[in-house]
C-alpha atoms as a PDB file:
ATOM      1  CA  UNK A   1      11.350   6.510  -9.249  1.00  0.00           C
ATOM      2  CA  UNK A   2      11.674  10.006  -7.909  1.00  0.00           C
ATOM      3  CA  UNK A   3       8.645  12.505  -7.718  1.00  0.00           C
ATOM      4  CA  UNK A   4       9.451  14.359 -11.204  1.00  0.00           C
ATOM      5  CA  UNK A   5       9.030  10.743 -12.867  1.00  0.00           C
ATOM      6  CA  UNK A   6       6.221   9.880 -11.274  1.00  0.00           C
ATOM      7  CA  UNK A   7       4.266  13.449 -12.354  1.00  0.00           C
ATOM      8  CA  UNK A   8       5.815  12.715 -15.727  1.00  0.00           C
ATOM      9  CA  UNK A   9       4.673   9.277 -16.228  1.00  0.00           C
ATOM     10  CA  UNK A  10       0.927   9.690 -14.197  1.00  0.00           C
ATOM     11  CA  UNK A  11       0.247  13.760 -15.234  1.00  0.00           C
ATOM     12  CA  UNK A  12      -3.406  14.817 -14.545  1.00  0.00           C
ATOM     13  CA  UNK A  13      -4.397  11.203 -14.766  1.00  0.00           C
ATOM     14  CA  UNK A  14      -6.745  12.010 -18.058  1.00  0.00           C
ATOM     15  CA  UNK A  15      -5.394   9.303 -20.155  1.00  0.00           C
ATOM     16  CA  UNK A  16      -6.029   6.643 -17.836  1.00  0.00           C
ATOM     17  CA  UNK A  17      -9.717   7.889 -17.215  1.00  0.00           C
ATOM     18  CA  UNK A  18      -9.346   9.322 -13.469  1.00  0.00           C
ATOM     19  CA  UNK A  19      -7.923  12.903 -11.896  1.00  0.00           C
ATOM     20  CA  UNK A  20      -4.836  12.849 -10.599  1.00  0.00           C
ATOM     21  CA  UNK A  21      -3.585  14.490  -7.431  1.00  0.00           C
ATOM     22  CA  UNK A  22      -0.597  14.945  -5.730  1.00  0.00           C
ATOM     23  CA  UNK A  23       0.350  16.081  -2.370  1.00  0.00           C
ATOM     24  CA  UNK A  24       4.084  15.715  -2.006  1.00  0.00           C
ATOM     25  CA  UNK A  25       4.930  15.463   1.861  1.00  0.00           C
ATOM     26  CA  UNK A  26       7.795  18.251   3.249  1.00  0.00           C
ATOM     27  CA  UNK A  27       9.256  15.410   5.608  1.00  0.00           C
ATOM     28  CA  UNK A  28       7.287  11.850   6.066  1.00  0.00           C
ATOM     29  CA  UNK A  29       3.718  11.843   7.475  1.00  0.00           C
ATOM     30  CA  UNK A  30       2.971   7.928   7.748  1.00  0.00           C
ATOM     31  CA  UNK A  31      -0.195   6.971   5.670  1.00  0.00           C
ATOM     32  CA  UNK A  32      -2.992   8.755   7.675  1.00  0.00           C
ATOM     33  CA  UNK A  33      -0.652  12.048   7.992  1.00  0.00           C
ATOM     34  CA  UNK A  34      -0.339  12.004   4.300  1.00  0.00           C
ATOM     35  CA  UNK A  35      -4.082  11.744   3.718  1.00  0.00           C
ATOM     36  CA  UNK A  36      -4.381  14.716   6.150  1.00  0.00           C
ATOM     37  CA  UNK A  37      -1.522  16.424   4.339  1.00  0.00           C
ATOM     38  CA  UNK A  38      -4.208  15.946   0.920  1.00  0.00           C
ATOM     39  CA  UNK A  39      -7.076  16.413   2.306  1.00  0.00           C
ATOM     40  CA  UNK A  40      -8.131  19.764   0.702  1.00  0.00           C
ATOM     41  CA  UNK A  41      -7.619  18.088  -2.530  1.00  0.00           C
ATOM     42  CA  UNK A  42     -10.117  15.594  -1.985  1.00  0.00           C
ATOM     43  CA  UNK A  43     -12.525  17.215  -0.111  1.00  0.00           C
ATOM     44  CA  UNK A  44     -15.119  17.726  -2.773  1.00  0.00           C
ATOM     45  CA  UNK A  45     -14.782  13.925  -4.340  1.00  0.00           C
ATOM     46  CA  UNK A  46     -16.886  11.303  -3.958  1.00  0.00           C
ATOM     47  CA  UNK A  47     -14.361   8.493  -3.559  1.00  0.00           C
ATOM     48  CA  UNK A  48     -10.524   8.024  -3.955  1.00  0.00           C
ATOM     49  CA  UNK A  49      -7.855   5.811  -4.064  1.00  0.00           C
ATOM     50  CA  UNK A  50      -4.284   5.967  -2.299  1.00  0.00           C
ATOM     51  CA  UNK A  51      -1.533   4.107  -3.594  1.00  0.00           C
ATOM     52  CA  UNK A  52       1.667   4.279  -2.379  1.00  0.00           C
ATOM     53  CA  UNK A  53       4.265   5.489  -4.969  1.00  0.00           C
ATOM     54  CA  UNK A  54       6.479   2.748  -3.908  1.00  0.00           C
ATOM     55  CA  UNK A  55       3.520  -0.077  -5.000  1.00  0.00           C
ATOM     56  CA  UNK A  56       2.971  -1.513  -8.159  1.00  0.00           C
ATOM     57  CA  UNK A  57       0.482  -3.424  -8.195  1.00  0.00           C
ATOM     58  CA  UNK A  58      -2.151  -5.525 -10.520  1.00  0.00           C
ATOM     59  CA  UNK A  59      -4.850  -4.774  -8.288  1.00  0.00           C
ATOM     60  CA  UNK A  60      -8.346  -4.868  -9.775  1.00  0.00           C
ATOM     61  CA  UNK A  61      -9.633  -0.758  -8.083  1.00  0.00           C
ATOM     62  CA  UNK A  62     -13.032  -1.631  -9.469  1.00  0.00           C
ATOM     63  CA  UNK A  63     -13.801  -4.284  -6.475  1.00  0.00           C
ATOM     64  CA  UNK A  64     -12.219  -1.627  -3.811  1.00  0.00           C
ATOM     65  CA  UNK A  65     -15.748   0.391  -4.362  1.00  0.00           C
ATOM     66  CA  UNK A  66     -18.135  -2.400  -4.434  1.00  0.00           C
ATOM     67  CA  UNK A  67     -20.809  -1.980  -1.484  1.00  0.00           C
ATOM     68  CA  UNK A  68     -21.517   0.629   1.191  1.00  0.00           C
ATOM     69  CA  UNK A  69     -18.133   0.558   3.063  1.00  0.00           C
ATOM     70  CA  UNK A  70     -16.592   4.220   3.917  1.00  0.00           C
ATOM     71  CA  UNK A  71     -12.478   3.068   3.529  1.00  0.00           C
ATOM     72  CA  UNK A  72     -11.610  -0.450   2.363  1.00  0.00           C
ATOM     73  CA  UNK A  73      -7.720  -1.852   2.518  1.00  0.00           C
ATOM     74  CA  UNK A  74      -6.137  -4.034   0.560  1.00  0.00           C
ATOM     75  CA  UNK A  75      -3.996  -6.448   3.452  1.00  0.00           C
ATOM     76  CA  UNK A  76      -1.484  -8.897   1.628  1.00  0.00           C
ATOM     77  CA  UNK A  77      -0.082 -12.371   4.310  1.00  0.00           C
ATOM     78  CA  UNK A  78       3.419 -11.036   5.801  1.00  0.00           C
ATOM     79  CA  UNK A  79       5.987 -12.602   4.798  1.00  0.00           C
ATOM     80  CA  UNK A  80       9.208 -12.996   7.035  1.00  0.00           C
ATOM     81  CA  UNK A  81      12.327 -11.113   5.903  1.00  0.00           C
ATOM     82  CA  UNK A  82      14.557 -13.875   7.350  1.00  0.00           C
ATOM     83  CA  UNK A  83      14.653 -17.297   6.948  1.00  0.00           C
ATOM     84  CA  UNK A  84      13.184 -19.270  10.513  1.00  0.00           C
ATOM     85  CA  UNK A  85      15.039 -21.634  12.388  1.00  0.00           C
ATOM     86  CA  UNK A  86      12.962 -24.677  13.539  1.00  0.00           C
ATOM     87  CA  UNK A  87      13.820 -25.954  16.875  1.00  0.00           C
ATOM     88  CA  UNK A  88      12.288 -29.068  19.141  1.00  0.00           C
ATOM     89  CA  UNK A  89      11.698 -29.138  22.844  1.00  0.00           C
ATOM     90  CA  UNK A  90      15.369 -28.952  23.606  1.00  0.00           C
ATOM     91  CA  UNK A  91      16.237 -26.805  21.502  1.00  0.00           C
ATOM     92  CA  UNK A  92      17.874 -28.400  19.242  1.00  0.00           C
ATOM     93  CA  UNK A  93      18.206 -27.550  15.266  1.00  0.00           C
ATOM     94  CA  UNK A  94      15.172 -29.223  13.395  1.00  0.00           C
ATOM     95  CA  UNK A  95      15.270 -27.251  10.368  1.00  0.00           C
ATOM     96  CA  UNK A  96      15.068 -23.898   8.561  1.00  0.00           C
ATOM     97  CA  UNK A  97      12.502 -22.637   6.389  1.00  0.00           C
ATOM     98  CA  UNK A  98      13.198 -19.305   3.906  1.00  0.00           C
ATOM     99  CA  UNK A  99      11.298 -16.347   4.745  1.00  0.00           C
ATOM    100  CA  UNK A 100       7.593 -18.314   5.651  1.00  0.00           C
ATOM    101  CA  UNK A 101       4.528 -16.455   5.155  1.00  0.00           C
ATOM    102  CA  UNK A 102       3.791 -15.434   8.646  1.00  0.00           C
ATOM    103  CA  UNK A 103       0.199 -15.678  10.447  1.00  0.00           C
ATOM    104  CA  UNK A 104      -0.328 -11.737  10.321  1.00  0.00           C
ATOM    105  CA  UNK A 105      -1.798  -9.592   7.559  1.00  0.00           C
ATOM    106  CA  UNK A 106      -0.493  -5.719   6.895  1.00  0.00           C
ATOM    107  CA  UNK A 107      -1.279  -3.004   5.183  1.00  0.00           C
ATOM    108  CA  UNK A 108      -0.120  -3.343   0.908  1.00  0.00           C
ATOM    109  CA  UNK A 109      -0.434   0.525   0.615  1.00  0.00           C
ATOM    110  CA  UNK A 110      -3.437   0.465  -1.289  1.00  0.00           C
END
């Protein structure tokens, strides 16, 4: 989905209850550079919520704003890209297993 869709299909965010605002980046910014790059558009609100426009999600937002926390991050387990080769002592084939969840959490863009 290109930027012209996503305005198209998202507008001023009025039929889905919220405001929405976009900040489209002149060359990438990584996440915190493109919450800089929007920052004068959120400066006077009380809370808000970044999605990446690559995401889609079923996320419940409502539990993002529960308590006192300033920023709150929704990590998802990593999972491997490749499949991981199982080896014993001497290094010797034991078996493969497809892209395992790894032991590491990152960031889901939300």
């Amino acid at each position: 989905m290109n930027g012209t869709m996503f305005f198209d299909a998202i507008g001023s965010g009025s039929r889905f209850g919220v405001k929405g605002y976009y900040s489209v980046e002149d060359e990438p910014l990584g996440t915190g550079g493109a919450l800089k790059n929007a920052e004068g558009l959120l400066a006077n609100e009380h809370g808000f919520l970044t999605v990446n426009s690559d995401i889609i999600t079923d996320l419940n937002h409502t539990i993002l704003s529960e308590g006192s926390s300033i920023g709150v991050i929704s990590p998802v387990p990593l999972k491997s890209p490749c499949g991981v080769v199982e080896v014993s002592d001497n290094v010797l084939v034991k078996g493969f297993v497809e892209k395992p969840q790894l032991d590491y959490w990152v960031n889901a863009g939300v």
